[in-house]
PDB file of N, CA and C in Angstrom:
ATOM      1  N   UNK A   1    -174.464 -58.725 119.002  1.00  0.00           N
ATOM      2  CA  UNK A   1    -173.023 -58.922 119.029  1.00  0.00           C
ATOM      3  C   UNK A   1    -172.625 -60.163 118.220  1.00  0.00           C
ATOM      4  N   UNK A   2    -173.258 -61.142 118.745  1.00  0.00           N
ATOM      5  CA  UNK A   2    -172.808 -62.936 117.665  1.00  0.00           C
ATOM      6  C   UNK A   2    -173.227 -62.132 116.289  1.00  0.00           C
ATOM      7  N   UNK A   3    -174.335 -61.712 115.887  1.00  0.00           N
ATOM      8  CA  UNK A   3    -174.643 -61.478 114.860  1.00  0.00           C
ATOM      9  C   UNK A   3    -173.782 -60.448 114.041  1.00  0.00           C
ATOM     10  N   UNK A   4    -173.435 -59.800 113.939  1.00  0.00           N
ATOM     11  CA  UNK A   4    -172.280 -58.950 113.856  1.00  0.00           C
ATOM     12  C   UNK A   4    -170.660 -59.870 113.747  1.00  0.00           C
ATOM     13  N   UNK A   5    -170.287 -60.478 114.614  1.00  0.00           N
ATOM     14  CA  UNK A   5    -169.699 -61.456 114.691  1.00  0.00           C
ATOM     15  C   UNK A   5    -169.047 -62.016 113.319  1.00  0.00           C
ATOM     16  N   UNK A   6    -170.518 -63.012 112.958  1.00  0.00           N
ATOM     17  CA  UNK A   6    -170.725 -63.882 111.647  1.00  0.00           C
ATOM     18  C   UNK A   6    -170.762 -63.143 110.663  1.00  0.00           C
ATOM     19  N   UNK A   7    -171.327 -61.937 110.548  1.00  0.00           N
ATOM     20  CA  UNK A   7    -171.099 -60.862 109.053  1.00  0.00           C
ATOM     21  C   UNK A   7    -170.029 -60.856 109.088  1.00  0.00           C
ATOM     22  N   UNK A   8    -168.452 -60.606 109.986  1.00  0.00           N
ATOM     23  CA  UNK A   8    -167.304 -60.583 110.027  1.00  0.00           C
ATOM     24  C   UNK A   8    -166.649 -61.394 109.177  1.00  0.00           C
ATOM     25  N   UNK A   9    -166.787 -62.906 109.983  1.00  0.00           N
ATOM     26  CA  UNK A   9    -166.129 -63.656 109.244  1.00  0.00           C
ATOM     27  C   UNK A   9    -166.800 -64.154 108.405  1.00  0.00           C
ATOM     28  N   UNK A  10    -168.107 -63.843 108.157  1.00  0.00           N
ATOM     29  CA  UNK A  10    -168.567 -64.500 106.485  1.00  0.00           C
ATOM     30  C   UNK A  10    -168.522 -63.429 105.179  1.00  0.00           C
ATOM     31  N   UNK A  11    -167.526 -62.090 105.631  1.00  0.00           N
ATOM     32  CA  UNK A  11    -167.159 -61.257 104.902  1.00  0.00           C
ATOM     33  C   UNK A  11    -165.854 -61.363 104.857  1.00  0.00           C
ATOM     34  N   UNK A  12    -165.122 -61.688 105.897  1.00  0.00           N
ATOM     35  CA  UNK A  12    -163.380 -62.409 105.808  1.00  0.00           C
ATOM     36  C   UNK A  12    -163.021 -64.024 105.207  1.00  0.00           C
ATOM     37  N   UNK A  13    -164.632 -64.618 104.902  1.00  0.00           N
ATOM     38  CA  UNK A  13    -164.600 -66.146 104.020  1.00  0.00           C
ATOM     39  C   UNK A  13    -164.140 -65.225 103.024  1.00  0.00           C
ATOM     40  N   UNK A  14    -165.486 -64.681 102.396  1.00  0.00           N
ATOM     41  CA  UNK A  14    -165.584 -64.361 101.302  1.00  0.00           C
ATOM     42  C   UNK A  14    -164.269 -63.568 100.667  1.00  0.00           C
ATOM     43  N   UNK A  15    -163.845 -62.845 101.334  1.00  0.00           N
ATOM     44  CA  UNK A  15    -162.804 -62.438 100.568  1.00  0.00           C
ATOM     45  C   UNK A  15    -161.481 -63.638 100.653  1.00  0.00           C
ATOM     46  N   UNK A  16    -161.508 -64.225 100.954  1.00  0.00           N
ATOM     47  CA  UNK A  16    -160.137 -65.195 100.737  1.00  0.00           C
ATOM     48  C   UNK A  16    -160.763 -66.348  99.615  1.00  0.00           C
ATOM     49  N   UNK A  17    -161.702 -66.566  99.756  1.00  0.00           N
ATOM     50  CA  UNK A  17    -162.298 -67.158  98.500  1.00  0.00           C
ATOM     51  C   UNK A  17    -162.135 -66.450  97.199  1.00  0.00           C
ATOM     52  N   UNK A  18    -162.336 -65.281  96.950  1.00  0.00           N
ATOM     53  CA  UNK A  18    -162.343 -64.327  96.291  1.00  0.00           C
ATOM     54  C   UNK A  18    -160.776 -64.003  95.393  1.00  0.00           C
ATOM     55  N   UNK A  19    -159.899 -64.261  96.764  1.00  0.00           N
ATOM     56  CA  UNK A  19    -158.747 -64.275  96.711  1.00  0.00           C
ATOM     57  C   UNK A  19    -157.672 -64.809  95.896  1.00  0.00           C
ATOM     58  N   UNK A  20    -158.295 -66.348  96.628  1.00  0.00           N
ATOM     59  CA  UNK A  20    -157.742 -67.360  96.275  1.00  0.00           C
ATOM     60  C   UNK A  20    -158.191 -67.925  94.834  1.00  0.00           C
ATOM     61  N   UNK A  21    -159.186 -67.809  94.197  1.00  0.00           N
ATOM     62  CA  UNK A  21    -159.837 -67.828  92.873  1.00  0.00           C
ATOM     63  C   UNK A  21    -159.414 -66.630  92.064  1.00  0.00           C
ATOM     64  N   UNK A  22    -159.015 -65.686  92.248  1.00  0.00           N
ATOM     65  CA  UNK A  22    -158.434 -64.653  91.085  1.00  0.00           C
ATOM     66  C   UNK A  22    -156.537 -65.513  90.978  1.00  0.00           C
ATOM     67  N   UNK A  23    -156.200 -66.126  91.927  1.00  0.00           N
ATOM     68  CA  UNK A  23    -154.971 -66.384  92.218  1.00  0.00           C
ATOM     69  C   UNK A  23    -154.952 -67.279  90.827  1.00  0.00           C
ATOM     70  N   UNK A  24    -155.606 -68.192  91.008  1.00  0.00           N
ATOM     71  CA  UNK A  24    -156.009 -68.925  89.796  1.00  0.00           C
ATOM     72  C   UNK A  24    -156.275 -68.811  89.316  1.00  0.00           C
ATOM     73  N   UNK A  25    -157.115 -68.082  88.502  1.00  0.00           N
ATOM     74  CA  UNK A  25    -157.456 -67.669  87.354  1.00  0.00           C
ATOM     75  C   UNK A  25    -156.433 -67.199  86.608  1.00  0.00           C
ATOM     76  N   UNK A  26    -155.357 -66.493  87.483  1.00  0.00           N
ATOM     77  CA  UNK A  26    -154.416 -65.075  87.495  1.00  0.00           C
ATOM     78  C   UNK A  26    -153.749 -66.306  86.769  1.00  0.00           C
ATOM     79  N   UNK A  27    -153.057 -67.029  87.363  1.00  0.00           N
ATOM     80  CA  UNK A  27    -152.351 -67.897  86.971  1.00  0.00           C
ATOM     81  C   UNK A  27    -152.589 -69.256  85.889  1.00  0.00           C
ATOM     82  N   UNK A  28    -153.358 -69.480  85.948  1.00  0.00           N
ATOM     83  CA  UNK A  28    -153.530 -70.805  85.335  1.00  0.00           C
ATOM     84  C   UNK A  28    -154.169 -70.356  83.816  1.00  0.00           C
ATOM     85  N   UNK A  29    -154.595 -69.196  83.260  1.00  0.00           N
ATOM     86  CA  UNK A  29    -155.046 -68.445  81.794  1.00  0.00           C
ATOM     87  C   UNK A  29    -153.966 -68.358  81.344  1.00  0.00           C
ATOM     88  N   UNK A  30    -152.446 -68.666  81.893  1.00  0.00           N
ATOM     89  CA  UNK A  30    -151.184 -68.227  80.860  1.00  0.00           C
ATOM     90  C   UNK A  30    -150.824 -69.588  81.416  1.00  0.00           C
ATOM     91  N   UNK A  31    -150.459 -70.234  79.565  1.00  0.00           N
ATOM     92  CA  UNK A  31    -149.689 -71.408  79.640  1.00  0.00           C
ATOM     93  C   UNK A  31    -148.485 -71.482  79.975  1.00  0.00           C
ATOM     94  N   UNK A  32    -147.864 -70.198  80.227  1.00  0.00           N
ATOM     95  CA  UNK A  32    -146.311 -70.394  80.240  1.00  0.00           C
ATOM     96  C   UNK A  32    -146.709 -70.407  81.653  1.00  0.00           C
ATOM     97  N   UNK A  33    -147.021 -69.523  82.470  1.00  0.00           N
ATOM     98  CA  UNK A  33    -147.189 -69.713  84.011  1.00  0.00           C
ATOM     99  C   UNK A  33    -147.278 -70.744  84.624  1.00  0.00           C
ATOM    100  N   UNK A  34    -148.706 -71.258  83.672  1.00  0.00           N
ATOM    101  CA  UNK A  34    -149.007 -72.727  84.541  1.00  0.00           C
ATOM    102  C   UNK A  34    -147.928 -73.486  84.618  1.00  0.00           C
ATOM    103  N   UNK A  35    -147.139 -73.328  83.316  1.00  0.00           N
ATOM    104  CA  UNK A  35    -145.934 -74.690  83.260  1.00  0.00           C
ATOM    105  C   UNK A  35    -144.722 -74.602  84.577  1.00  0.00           C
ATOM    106  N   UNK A  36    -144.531 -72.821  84.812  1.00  0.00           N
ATOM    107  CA  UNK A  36    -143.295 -72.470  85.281  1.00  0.00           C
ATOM    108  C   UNK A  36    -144.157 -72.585  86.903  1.00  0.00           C
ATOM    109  N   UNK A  37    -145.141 -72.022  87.330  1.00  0.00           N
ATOM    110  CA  UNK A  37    -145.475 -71.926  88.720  1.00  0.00           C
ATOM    111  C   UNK A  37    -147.062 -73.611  89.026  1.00  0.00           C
ATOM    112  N   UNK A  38    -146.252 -74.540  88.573  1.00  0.00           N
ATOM    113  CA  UNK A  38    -147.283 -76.073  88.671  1.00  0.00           C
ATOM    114  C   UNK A  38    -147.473 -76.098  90.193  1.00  0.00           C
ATOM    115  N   UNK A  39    -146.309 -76.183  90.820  1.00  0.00           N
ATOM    116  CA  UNK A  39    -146.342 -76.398  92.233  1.00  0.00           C
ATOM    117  C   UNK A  39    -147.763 -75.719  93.028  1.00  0.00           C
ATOM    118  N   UNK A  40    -147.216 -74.263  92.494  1.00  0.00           N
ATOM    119  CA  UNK A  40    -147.955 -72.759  93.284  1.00  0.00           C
ATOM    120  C   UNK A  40    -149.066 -73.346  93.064  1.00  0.00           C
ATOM    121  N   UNK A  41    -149.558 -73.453  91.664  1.00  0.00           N
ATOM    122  CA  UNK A  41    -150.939 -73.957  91.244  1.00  0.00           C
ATOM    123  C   UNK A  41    -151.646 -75.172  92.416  1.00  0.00           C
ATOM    124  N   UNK A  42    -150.554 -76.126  91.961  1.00  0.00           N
ATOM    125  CA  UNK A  42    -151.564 -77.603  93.162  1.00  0.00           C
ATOM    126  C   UNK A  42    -151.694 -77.027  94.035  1.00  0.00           C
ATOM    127  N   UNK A  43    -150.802 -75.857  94.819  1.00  0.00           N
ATOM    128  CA  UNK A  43    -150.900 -75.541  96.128  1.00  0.00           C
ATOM    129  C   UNK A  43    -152.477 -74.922  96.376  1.00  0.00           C
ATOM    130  N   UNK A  44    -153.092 -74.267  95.540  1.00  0.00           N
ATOM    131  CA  UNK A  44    -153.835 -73.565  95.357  1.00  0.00           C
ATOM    132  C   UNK A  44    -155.067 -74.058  95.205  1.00  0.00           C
ATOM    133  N   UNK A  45    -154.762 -75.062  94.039  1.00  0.00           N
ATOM    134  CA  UNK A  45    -156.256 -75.769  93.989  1.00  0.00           C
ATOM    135  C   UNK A  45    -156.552 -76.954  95.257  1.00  0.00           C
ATOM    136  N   UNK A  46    -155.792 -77.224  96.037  1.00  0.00           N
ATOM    137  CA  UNK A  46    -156.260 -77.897  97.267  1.00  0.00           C
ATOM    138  C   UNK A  46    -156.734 -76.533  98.238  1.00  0.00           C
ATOM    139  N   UNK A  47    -156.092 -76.066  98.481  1.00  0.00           N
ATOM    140  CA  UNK A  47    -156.874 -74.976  98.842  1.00  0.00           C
ATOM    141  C   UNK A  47    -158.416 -74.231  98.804  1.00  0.00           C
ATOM    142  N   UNK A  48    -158.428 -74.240  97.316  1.00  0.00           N
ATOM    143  CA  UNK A  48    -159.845 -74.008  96.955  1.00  0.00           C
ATOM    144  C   UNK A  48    -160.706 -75.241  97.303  1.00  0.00           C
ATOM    145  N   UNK A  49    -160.044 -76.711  96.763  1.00  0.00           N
ATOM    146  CA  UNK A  49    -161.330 -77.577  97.707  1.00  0.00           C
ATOM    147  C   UNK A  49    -161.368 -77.408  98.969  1.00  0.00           C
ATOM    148  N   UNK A  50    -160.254 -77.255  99.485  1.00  0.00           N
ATOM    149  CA  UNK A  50    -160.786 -77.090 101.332  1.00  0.00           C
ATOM    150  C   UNK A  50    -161.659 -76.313 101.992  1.00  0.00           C
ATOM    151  N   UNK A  51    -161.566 -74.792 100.615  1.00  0.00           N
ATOM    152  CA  UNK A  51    -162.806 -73.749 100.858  1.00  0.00           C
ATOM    153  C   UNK A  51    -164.189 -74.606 100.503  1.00  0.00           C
ATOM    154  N   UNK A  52    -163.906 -75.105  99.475  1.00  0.00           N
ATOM    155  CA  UNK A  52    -165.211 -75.447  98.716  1.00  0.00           C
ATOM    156  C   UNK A  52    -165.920 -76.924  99.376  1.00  0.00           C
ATOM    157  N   UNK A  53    -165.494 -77.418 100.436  1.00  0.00           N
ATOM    158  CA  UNK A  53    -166.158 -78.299 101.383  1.00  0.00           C
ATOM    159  C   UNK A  53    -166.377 -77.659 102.805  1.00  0.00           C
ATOM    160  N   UNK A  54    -166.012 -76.501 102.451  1.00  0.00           N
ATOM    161  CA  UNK A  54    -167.032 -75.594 103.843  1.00  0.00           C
ATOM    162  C   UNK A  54    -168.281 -74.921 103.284  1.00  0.00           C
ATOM    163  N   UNK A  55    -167.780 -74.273 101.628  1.00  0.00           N
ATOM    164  CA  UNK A  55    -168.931 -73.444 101.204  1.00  0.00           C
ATOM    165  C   UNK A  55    -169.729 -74.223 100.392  1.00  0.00           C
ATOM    166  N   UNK A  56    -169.425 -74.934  99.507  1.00  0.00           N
ATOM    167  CA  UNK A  56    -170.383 -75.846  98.401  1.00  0.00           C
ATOM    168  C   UNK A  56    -171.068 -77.106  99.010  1.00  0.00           C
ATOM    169  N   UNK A  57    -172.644 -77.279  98.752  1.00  0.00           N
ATOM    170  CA  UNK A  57    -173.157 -75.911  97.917  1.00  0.00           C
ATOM    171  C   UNK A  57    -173.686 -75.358  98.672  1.00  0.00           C
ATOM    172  N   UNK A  58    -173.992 -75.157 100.006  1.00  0.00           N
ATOM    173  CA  UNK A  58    -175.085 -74.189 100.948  1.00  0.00           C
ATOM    174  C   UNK A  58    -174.639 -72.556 100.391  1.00  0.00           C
ATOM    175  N   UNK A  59    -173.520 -72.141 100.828  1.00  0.00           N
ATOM    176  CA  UNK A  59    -172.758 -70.957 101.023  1.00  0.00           C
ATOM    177  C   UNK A  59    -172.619 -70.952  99.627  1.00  0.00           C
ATOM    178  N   UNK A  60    -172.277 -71.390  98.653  1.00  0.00           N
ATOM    179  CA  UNK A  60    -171.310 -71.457  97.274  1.00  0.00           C
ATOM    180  C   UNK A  60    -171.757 -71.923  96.119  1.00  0.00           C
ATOM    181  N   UNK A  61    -173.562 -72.263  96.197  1.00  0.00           N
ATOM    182  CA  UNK A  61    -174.276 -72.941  94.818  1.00  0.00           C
ATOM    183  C   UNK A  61    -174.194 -72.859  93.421  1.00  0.00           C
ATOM    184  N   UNK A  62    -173.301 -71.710  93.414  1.00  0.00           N
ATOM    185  CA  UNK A  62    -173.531 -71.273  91.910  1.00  0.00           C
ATOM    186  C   UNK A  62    -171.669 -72.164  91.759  1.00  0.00           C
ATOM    187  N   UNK A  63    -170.770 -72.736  92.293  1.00  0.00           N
ATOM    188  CA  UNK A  63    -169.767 -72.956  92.001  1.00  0.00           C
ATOM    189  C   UNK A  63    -169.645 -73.736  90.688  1.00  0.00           C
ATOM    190  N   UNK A  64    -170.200 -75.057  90.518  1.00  0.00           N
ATOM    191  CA  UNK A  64    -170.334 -75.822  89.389  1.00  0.00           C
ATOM    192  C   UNK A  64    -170.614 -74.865  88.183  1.00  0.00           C
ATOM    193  N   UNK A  65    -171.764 -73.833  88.022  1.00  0.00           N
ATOM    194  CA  UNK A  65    -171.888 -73.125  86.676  1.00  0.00           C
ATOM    195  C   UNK A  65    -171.170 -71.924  86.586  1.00  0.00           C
ATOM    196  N   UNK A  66    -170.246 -71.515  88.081  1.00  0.00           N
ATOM    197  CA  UNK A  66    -169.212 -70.566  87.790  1.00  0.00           C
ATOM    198  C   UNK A  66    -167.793 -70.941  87.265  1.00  0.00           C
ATOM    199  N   UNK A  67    -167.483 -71.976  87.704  1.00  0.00           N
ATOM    200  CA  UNK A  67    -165.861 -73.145  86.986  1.00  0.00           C
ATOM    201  C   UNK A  67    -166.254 -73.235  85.748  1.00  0.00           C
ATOM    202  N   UNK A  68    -167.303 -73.948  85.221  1.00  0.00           N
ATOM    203  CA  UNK A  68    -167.526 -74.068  83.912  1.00  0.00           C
ATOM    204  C   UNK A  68    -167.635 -72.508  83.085  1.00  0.00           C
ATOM    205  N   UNK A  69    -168.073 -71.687  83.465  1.00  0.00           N
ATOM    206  CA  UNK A  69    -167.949 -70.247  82.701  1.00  0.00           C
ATOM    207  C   UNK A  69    -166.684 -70.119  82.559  1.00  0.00           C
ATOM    208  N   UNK A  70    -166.023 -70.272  83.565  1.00  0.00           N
ATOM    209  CA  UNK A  70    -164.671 -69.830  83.317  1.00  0.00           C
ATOM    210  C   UNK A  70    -163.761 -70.362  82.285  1.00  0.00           C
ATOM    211  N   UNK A  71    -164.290 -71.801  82.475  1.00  0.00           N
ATOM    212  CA  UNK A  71    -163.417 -72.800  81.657  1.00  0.00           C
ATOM    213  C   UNK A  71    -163.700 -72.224  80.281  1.00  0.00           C
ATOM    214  N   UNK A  72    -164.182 -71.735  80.311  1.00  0.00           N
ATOM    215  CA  UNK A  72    -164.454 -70.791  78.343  1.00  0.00           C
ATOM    216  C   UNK A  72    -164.032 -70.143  78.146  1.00  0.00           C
ATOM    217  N   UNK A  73    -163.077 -69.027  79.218  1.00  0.00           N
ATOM    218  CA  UNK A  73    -161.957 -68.205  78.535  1.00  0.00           C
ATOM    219  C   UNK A  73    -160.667 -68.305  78.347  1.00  0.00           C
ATOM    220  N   UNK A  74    -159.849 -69.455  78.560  1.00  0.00           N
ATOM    221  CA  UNK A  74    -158.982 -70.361  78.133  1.00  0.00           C
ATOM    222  C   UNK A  74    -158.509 -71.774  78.395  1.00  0.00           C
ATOM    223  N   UNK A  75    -157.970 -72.401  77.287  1.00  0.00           N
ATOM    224  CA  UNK A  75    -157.563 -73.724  77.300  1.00  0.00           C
ATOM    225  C   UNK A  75    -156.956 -73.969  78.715  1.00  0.00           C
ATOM    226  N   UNK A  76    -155.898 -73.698  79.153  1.00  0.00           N
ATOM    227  CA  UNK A  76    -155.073 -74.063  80.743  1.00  0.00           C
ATOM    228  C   UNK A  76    -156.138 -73.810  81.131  1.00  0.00           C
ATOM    229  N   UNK A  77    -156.890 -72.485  81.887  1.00  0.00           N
ATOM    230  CA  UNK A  77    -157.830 -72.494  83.225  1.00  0.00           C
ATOM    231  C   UNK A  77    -158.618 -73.413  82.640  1.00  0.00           C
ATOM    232  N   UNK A  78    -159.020 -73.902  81.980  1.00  0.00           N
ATOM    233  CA  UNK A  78    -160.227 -75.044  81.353  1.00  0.00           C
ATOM    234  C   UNK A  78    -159.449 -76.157  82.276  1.00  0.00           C
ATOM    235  N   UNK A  79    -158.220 -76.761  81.545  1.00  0.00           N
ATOM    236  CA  UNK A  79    -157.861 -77.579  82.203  1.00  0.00           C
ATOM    237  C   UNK A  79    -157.401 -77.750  83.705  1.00  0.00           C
ATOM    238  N   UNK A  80    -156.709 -76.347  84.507  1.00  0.00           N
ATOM    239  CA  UNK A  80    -157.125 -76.691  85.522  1.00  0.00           C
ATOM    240  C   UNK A  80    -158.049 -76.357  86.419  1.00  0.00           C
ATOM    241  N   UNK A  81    -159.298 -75.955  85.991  1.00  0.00           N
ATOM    242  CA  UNK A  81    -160.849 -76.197  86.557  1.00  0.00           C
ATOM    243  C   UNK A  81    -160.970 -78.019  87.281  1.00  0.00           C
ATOM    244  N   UNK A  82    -160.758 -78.919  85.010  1.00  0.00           N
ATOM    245  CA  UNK A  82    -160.643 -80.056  85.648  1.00  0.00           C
ATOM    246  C   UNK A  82    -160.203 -81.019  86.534  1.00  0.00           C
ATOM    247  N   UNK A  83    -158.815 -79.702  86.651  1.00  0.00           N
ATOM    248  CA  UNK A  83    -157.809 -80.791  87.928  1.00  0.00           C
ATOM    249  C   UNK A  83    -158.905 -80.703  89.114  1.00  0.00           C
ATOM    250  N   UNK A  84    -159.274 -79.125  89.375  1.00  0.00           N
ATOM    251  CA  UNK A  84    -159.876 -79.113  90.425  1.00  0.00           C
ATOM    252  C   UNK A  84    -161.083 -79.578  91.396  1.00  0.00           C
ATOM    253  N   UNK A  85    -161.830 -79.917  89.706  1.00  0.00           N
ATOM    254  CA  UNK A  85    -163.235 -80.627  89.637  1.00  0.00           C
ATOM    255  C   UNK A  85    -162.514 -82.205  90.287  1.00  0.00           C
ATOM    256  N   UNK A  86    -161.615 -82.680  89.770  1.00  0.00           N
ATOM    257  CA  UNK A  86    -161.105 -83.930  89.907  1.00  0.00           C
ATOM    258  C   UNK A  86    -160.661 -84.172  91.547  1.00  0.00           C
ATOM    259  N   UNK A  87    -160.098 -83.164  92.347  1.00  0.00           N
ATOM    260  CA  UNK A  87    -159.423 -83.117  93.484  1.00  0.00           C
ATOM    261  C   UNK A  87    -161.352 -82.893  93.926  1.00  0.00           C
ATOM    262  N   UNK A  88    -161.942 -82.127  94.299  1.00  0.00           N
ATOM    263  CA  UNK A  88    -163.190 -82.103  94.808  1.00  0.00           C
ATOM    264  C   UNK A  88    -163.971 -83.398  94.564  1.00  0.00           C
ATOM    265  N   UNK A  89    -163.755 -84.382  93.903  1.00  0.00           N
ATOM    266  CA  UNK A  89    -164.381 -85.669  93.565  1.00  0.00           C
ATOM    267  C   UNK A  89    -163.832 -86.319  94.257  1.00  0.00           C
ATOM    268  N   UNK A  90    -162.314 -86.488  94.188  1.00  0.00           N
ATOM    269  CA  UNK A  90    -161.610 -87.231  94.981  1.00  0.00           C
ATOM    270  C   UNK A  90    -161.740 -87.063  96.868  1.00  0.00           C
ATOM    271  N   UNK A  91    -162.415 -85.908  97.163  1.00  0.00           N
ATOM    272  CA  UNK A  91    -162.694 -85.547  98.409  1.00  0.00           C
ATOM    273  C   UNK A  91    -163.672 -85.972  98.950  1.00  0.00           C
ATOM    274  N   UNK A  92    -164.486 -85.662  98.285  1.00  0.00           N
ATOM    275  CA  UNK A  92    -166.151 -86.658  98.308  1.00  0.00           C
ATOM    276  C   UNK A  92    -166.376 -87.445  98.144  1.00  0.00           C
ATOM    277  N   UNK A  93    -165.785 -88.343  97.623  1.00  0.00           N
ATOM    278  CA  UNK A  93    -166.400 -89.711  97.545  1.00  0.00           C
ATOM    279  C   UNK A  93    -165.124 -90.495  98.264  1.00  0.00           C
ATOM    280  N   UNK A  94    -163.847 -90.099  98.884  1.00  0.00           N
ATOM    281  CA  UNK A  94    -163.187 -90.997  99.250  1.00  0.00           C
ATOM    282  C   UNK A  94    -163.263 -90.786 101.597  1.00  0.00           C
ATOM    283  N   UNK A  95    -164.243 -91.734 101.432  1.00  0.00           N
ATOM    284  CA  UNK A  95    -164.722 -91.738 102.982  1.00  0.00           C
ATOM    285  C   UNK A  95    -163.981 -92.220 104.105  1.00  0.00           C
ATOM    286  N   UNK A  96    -162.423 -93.029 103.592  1.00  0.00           N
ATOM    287  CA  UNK A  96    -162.185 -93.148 104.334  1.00  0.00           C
ATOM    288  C   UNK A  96    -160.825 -91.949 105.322  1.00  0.00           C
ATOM    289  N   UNK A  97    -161.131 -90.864 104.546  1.00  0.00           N
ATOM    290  CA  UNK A  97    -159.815 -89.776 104.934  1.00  0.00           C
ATOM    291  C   UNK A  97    -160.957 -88.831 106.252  1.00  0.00           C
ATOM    292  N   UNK A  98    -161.660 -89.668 106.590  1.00  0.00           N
ATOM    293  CA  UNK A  98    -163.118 -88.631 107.653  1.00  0.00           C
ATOM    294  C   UNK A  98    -162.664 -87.035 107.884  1.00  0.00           C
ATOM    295  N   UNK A  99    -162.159 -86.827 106.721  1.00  0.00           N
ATOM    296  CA  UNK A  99    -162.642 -85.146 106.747  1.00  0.00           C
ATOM    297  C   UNK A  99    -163.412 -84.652 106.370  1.00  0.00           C
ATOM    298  N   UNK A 100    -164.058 -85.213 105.804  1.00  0.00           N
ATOM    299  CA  UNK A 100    -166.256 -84.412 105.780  1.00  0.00           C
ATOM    300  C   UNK A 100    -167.179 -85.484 105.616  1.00  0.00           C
ATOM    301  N   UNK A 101    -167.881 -85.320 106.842  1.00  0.00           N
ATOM    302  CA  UNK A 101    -168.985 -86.080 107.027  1.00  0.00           C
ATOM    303  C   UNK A 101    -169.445 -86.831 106.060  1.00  0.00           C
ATOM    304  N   UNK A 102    -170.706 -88.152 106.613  1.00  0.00           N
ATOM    305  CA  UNK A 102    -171.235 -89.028 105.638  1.00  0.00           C
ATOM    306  C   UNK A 102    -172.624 -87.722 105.207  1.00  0.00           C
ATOM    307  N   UNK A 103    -172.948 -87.414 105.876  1.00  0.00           N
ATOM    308  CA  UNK A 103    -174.145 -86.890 105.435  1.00  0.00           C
ATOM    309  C   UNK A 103    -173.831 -85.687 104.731  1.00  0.00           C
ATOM    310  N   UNK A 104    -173.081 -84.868 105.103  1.00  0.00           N
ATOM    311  CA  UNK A 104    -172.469 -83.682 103.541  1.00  0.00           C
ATOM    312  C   UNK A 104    -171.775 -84.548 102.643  1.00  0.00           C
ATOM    313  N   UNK A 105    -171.404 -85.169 102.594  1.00  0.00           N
ATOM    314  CA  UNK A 105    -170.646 -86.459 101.536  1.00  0.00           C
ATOM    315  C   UNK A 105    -171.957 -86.544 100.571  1.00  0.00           C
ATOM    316  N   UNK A 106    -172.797 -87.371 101.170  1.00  0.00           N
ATOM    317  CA  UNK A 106    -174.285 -87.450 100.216  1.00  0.00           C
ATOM    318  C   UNK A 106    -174.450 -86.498  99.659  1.00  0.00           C
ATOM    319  N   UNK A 107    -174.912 -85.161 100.642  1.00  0.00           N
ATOM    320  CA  UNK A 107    -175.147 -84.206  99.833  1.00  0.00           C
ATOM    321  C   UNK A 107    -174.620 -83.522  98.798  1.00  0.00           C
ATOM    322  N   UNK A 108    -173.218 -83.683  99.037  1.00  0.00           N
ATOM    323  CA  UNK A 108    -172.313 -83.196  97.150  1.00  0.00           C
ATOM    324  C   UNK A 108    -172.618 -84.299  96.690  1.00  0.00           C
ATOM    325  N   UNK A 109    -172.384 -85.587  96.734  1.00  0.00           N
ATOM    326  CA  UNK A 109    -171.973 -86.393  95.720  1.00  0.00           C
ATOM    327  C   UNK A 109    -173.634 -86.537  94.591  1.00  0.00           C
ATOM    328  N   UNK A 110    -174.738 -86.129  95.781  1.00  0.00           N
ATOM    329  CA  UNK A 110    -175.733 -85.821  94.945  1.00  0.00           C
ATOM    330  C   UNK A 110    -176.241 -84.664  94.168  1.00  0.00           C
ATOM    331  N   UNK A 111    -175.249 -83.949  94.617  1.00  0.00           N
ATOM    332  CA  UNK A 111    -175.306 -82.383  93.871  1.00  0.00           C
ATOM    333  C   UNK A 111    -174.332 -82.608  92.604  1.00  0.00           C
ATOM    334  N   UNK A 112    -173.333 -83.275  92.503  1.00  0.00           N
ATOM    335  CA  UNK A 112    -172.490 -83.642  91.498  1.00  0.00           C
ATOM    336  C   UNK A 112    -173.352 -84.434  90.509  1.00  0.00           C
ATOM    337  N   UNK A 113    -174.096 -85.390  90.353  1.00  0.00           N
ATOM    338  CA  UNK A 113    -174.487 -86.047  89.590  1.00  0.00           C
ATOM    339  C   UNK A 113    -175.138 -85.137  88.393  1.00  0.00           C
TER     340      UNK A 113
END
């Protein structure tokens, strides 16, 4: 039953991850979008770090060489990959907001290097 459970919601992560990353992509590959929906966007990429300090990297390892693939099929999603790379830095290394541990803290900030 637990087991069953966890396939649930680690099949209801996955799709809002899933989700929430086509959202962006969707959006942020057209420069006119990005300019007209900026807000929608920040809204979004905090979002994705909030996923991505539950899943990266145990759940989510391949994230770092999947952002960067992406960032190769256009200039905007390139650039906001970097916002996002930038907001996930800013999460990890700033310890005093204690929303994720010292010891997962280490562990990205040493997976980042």
């Amino acid at each position: 039953m637990a087991s069953g459970l966890v396939r649930i919601f680690l099949n209801f992560s996955a799709g809002i991850k899933k989700y929430v990353v086509g959202l962006i992509i969707k959006t942020s590959s057209d420069p006119a979008c990005v300019e007209k929906e900026k807000v929608y966007i920040g809204k979004l990429n905090m979002i994705l770090v909030q996923i991505l300090k539950q899943e990266w990297p145990k759940h989510w390892p391949t994230f770092i060489s999947d952002i960067v693939g992406a960032s190769r099929t256009s200039e905007s999603l390139c650039q906001n990959n970097m916002v996002i790379l930038k907001l996930l830095s800013e999460e990890v290394f700033d310890f005093s907001s204690g929303q994720i541990t010292q010891v997962k803290a280490k562990h990205l900030k040493d997976r980042q290097v």
